[in-house]
C-alpha atoms as a PDB file:
ATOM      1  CA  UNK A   1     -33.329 141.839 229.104  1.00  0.00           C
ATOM      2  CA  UNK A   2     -36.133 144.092 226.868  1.00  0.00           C
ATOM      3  CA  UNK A   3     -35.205 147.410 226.907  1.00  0.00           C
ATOM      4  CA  UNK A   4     -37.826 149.128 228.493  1.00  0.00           C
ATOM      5  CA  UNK A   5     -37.505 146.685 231.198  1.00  0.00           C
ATOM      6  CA  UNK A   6     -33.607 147.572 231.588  1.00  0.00           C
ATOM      7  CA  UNK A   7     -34.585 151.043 231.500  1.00  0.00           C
ATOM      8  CA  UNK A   8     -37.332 150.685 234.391  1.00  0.00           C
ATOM      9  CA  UNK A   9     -34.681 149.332 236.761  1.00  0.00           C
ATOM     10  CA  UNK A  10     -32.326 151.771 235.529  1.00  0.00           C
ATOM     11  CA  UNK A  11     -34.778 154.485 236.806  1.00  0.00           C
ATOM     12  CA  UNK A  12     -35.669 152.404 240.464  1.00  0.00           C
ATOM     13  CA  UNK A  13     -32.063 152.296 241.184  1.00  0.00           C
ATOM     14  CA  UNK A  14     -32.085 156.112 240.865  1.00  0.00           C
ATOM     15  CA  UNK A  15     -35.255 156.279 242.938  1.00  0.00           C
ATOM     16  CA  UNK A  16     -33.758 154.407 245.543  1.00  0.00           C
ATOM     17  CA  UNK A  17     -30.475 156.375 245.631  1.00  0.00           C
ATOM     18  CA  UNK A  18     -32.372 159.629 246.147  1.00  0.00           C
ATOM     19  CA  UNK A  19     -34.943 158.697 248.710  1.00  0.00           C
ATOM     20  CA  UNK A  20     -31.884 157.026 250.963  1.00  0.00           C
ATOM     21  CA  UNK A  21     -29.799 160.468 250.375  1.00  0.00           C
ATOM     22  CA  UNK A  22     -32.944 162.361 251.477  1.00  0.00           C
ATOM     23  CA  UNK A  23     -34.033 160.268 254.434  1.00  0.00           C
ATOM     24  CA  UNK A  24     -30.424 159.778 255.376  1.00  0.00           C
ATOM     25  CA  UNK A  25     -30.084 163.858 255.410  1.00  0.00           C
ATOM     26  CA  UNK A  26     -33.156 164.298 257.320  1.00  0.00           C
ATOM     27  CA  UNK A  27     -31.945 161.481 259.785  1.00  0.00           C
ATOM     28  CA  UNK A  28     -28.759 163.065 260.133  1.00  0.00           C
ATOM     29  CA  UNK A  29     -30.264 166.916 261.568  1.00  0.00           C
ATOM     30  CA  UNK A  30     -33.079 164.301 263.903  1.00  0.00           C
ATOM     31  CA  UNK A  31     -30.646 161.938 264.783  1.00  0.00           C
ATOM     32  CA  UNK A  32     -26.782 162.520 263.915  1.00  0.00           C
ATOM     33  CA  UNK A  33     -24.688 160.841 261.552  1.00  0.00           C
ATOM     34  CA  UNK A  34     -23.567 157.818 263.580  1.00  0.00           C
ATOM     35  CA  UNK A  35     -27.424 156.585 263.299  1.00  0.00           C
ATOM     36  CA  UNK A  36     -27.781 157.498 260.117  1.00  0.00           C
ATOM     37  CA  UNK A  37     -24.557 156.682 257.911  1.00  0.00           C
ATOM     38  CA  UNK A  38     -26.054 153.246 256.528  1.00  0.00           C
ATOM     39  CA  UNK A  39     -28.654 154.851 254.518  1.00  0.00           C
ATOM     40  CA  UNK A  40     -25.813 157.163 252.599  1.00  0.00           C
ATOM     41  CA  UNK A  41     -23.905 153.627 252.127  1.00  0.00           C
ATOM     42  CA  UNK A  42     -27.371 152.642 250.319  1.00  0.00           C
ATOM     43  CA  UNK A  43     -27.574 155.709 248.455  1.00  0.00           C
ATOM     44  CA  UNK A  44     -23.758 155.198 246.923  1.00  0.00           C
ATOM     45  CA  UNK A  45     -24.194 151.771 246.105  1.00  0.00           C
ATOM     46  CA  UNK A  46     -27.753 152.475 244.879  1.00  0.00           C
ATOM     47  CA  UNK A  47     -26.563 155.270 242.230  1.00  0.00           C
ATOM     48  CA  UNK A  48     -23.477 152.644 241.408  1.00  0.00           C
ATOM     49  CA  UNK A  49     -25.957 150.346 239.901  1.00  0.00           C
ATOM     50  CA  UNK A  50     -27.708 152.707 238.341  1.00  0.00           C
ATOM     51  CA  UNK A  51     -24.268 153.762 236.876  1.00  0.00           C
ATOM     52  CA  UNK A  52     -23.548 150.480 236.103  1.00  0.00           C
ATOM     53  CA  UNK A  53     -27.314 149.634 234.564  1.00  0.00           C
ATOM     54  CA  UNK A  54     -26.780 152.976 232.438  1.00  0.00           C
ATOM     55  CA  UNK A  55     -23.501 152.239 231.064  1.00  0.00           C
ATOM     56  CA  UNK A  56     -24.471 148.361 230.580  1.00  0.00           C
ATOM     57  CA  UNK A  57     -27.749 150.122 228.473  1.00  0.00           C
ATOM     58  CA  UNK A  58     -25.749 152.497 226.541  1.00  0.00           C
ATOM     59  CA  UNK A  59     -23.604 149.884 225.489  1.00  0.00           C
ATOM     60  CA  UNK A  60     -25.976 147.757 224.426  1.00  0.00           C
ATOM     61  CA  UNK A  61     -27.766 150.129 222.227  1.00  0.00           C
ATOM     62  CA  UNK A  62     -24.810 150.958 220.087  1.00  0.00           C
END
């Protein structure tokens, strides 16, 4: 994959994460957590990839 493409998902994966953390917080205080827990299940697996994606580009620079 080009690099600046690699590094574009990278960044959407870490977009994603924070926007489910946020709106997963915010439905948390409106809601409680029982309504809400999927979105911080998205947000972990979300920054995971973008772990992953990081680590895969790092690796593949050197």
């Amino acid at each position: 994959m080009n690099r600046k493409i690699s590094y574009i998902v990278e960044i959407m994966w870490l977009v994603i994460a924070m926007f489910c953390l946020l709106f997963g917080t915010h439905k948390t205080v409106q809601d409680g957590f029982s309504n809400s827990y999927v979105l911080f299940i998205l947000s972990a697996v979300s920054f995971l990839m973008y772990s992953i994606r990081r680590h895969l580009r790092k690796s593949q620079k050197n």
